[in-house]
C-alpha atoms as a PDB file:
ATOM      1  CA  UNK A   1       0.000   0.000   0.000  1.00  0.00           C
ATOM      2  CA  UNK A   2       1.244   3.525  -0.907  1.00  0.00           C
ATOM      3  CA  UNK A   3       0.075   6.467   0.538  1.00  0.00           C
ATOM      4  CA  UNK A   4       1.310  10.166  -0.202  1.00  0.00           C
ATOM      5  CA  UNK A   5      -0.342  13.695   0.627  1.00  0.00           C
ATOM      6  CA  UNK A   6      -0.842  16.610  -1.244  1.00  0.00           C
ATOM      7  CA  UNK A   7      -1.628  20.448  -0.309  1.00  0.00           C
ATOM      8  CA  UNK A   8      -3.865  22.434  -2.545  1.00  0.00           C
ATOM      9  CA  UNK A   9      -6.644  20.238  -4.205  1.00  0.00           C
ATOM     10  CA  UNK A  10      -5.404  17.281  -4.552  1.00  0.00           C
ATOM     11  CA  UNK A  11      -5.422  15.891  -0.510  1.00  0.00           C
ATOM     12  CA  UNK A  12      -4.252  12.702  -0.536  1.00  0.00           C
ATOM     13  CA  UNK A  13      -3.433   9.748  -3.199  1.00  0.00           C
ATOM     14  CA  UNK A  14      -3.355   6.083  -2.410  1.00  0.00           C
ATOM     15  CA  UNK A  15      -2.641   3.373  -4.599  1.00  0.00           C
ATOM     16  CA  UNK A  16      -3.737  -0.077  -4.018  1.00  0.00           C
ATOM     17  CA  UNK A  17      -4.628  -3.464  -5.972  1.00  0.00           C
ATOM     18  CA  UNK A  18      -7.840  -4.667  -6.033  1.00  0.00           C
ATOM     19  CA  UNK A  19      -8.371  -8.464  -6.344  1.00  0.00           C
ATOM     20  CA  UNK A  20      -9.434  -8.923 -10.365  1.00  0.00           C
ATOM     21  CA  UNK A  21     -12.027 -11.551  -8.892  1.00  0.00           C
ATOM     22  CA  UNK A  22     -14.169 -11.558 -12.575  1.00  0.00           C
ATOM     23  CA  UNK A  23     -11.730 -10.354 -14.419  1.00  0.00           C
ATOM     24  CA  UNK A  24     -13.893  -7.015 -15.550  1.00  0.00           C
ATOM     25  CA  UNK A  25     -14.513  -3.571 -13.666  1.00  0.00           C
ATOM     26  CA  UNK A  26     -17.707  -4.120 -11.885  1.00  0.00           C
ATOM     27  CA  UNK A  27     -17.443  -0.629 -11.244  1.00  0.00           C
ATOM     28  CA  UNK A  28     -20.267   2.273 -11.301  1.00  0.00           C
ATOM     29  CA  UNK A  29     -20.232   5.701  -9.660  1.00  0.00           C
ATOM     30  CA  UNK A  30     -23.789   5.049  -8.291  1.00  0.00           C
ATOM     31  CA  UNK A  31     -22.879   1.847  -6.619  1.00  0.00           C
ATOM     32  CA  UNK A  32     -19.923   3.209  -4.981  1.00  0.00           C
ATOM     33  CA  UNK A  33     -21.658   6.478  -4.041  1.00  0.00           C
ATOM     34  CA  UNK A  34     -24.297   4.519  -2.409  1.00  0.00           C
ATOM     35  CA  UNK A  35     -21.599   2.658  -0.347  1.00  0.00           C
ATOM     36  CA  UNK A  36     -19.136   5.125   0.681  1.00  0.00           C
ATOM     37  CA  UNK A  37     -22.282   8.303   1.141  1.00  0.00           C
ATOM     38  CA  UNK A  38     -22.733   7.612   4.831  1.00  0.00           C
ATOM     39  CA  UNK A  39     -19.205   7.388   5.927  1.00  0.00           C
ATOM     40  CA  UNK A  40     -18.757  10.413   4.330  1.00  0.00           C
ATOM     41  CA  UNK A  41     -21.454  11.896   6.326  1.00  0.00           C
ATOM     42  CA  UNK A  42     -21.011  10.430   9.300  1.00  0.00           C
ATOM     43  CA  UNK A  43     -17.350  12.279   9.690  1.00  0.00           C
ATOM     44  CA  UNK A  44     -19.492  15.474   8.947  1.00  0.00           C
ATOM     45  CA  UNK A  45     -18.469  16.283   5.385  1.00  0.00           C
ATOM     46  CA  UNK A  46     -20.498  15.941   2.153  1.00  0.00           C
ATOM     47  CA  UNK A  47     -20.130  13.798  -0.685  1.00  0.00           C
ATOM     48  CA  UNK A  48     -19.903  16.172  -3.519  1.00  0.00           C
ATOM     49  CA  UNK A  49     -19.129  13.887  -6.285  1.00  0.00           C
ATOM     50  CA  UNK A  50     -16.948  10.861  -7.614  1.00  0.00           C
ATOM     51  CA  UNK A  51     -15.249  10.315 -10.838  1.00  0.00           C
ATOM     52  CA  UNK A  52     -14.253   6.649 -12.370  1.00  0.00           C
ATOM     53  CA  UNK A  53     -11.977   6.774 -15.220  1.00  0.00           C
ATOM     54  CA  UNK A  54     -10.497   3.384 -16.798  1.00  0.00           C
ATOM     55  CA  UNK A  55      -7.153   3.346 -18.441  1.00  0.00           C
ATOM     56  CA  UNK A  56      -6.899   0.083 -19.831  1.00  0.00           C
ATOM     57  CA  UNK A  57      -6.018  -2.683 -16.281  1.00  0.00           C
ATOM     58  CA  UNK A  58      -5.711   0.728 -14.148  1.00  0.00           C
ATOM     59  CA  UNK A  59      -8.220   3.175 -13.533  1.00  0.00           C
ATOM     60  CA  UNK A  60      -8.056   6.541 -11.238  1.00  0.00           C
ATOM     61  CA  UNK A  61     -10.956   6.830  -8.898  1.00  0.00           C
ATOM     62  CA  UNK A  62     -11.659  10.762  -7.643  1.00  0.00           C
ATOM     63  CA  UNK A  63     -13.990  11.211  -4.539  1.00  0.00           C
ATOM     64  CA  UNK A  64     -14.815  14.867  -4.109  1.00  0.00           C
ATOM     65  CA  UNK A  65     -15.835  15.747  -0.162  1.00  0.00           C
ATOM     66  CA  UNK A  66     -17.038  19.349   0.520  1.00  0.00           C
ATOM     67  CA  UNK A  67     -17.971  21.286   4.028  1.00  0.00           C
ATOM     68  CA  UNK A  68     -18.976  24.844   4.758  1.00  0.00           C
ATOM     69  CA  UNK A  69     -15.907  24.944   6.865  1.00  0.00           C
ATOM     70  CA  UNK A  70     -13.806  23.887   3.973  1.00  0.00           C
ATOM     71  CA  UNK A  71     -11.601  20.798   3.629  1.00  0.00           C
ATOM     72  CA  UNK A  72      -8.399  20.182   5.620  1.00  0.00           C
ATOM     73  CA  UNK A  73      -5.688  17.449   4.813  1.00  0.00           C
ATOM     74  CA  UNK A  74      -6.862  16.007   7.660  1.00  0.00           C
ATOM     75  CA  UNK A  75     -10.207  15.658   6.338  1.00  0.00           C
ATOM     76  CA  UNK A  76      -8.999  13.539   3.061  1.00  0.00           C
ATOM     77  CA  UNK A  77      -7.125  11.566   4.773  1.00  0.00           C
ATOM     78  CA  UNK A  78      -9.921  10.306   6.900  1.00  0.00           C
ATOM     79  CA  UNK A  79     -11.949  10.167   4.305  1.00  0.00           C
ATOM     80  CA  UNK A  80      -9.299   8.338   1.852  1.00  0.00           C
ATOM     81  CA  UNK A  81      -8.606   5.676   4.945  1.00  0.00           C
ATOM     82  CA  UNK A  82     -12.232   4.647   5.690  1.00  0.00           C
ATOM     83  CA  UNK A  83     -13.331   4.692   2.169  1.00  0.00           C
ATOM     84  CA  UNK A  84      -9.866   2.214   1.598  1.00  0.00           C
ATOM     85  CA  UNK A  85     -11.250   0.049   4.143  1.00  0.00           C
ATOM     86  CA  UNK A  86     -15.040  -0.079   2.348  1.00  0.00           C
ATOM     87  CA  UNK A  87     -13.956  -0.699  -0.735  1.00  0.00           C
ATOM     88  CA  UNK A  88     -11.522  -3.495   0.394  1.00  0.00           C
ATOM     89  CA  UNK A  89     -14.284  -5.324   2.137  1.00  0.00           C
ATOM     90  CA  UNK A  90     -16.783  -4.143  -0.885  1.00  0.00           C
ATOM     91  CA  UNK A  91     -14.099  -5.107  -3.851  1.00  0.00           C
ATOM     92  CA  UNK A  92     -16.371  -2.689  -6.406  1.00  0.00           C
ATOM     93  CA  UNK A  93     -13.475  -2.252  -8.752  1.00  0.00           C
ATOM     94  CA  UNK A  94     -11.330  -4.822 -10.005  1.00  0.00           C
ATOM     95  CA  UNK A  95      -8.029  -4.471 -11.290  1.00  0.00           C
ATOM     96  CA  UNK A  96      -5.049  -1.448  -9.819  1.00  0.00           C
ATOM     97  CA  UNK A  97      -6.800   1.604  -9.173  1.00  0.00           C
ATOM     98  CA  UNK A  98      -5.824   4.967  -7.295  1.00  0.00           C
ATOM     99  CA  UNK A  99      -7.432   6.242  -5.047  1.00  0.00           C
ATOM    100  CA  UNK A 100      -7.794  10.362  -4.837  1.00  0.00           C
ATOM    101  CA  UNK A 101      -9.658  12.261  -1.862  1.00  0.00           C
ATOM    102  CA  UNK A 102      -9.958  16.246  -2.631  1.00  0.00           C
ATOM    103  CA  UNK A 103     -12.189  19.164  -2.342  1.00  0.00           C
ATOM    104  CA  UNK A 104     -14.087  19.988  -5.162  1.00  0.00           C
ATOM    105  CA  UNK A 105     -10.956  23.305  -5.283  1.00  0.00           C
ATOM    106  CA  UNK A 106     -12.101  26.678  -7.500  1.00  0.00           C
ATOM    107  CA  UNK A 107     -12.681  24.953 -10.866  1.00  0.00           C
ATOM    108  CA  UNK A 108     -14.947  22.672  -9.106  1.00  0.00           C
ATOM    109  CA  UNK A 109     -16.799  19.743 -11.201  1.00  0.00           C
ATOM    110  CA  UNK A 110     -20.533  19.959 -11.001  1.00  0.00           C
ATOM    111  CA  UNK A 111     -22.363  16.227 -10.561  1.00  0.00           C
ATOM    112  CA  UNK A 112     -26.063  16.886  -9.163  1.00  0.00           C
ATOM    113  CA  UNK A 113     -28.376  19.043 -10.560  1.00  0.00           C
ATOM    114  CA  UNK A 114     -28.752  20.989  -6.660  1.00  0.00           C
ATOM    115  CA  UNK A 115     -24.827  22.073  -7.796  1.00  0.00           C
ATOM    116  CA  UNK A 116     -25.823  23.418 -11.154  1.00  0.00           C
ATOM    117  CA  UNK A 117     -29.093  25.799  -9.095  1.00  0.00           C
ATOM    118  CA  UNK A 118     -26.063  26.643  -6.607  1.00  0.00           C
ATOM    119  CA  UNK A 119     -23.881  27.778  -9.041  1.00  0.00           C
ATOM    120  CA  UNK A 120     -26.592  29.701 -11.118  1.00  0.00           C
ATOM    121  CA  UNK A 121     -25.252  32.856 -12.489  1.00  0.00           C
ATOM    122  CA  UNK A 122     -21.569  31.158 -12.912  1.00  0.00           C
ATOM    123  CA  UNK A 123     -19.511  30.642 -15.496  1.00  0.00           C
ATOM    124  CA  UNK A 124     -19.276  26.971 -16.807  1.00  0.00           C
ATOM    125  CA  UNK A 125     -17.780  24.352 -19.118  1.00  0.00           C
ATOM    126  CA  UNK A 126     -19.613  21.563 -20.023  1.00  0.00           C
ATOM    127  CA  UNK A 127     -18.541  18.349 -21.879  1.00  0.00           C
ATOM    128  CA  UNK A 128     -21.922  16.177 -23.339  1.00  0.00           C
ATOM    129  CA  UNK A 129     -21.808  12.434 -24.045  1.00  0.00           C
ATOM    130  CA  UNK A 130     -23.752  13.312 -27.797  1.00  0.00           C
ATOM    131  CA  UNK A 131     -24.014  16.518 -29.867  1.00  0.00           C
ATOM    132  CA  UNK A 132     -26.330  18.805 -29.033  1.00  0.00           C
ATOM    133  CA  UNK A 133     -27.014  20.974 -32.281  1.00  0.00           C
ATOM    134  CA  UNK A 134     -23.463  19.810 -33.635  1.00  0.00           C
ATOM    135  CA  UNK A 135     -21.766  20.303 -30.695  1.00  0.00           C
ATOM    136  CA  UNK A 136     -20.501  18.728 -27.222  1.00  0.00           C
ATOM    137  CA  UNK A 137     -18.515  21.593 -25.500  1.00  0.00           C
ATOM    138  CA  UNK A 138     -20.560  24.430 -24.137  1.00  0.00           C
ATOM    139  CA  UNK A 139     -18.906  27.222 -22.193  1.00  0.00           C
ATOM    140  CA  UNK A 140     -21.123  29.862 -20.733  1.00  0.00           C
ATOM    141  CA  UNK A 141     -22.751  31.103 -17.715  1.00  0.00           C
ATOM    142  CA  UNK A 142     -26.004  28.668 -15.875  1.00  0.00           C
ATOM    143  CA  UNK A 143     -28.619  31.216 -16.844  1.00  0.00           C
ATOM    144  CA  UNK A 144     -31.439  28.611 -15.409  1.00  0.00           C
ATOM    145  CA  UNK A 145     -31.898  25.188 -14.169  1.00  0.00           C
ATOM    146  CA  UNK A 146     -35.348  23.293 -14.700  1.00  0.00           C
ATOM    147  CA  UNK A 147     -36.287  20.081 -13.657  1.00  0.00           C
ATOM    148  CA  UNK A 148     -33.441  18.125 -15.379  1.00  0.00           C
ATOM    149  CA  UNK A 149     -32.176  20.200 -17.557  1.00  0.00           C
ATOM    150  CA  UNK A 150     -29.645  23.336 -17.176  1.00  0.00           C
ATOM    151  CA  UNK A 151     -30.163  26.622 -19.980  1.00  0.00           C
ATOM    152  CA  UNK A 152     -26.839  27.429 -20.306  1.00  0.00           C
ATOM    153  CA  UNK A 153     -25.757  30.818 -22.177  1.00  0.00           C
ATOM    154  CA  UNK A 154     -23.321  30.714 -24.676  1.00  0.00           C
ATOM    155  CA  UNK A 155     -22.765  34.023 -26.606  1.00  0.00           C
ATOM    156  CA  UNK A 156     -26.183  35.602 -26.382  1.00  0.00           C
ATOM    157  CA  UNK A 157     -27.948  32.199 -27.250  1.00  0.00           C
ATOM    158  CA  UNK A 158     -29.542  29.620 -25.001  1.00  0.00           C
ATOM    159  CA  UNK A 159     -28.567  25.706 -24.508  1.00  0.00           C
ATOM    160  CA  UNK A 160     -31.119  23.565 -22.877  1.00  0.00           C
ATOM    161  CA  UNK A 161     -28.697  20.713 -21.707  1.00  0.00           C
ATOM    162  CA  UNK A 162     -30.306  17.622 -20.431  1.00  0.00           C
ATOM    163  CA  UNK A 163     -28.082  16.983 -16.970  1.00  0.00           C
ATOM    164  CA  UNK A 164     -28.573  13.287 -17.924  1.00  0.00           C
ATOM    165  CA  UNK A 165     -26.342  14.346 -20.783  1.00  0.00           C
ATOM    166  CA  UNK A 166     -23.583  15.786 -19.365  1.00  0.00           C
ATOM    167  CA  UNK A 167     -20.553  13.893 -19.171  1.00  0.00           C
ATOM    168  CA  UNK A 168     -18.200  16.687 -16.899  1.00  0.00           C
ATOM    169  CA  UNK A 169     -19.101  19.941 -15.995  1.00  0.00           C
ATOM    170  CA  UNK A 170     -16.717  22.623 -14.070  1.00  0.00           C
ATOM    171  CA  UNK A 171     -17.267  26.402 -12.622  1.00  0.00           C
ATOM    172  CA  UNK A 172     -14.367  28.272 -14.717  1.00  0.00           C
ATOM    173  CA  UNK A 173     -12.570  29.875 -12.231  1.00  0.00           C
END
């Protein structure tokens, strides 16, 4: 096990082999939201987001934590050790993974569509899984969020972007 800490918003970084049990990444954001969400809570910080991404047999895994006192080092590592211990027990991804704890920092991603109404008025960059009207980037400002969809404003026009759609979105700082 390897474990090294970072200041700014990157907290901590731990590397660690999973067992490759079936052999494929049985791996989803949801699953491992729903089993890490009320540790997270429970040491009094919020679960702002999580990011999977696969690179070939080794994939980075991202858990953003957030609290309106902010986010110490001390706070990611907490976070980064229990979360360890769930996911040994759990085994959600196989194959070598790392393992990042950080706050969400200035640029922060947006996951939930409650992040998109906070950030209303904001400037934002926004990556879609399919074209929307020929395109997938979007950079604007969140003029409105309804339902499930956010109106961003790009250059005097209007984008009604399904959130379902969105593959990454970040405040531009």
């Amino acid at each position: 096990m390897y474990l090294e800490f970072y200041f700014g918003a990157k907290c901590s970084r731990r590397v660690r082999k999973a067992s490759y049990g079936e052999g494929k990444v049985r791996n989803s954001e949801k699953l491992i939201a729903e089993l890490i969400a009320p540790t997270v809570e429970a040491l009094e910080l919020e679960l702002w987001g999580i990011e999977h991404s696969q690179q070939g047999k080794y994939s980075v895994l991202r858990i953003f934590i957030e609290s309106e006192r902010g986010i110490t080092i001390e706070d990611c590592e907490k976070v980064s050790r229990q979360v360890s211990a769930i996911l040994d027990v759990e085994d959600p991804i196989s194959g070598e993974y790392t393992l990042e704890v950080s706050s969400p920092g200035l640029d922060r991603p947006l996951f939930k569509i409650e992040q998109f109404e906070q950030y209303k008025g904001s400037e934002v960059d926004v990556r879609l899984r399919a074209p929307l009207n020929g395109r997938r980037k979007f950079k604007g400002l969140i003029a409105n969020v309804n339902d499930d969809k956010v109106c961003v404003q790009v250059d005097g026009v209007e984008y009604q972007l399904p959130h379902a759609d969105i593959e990454k979105a970040n405040i531009v700082y």
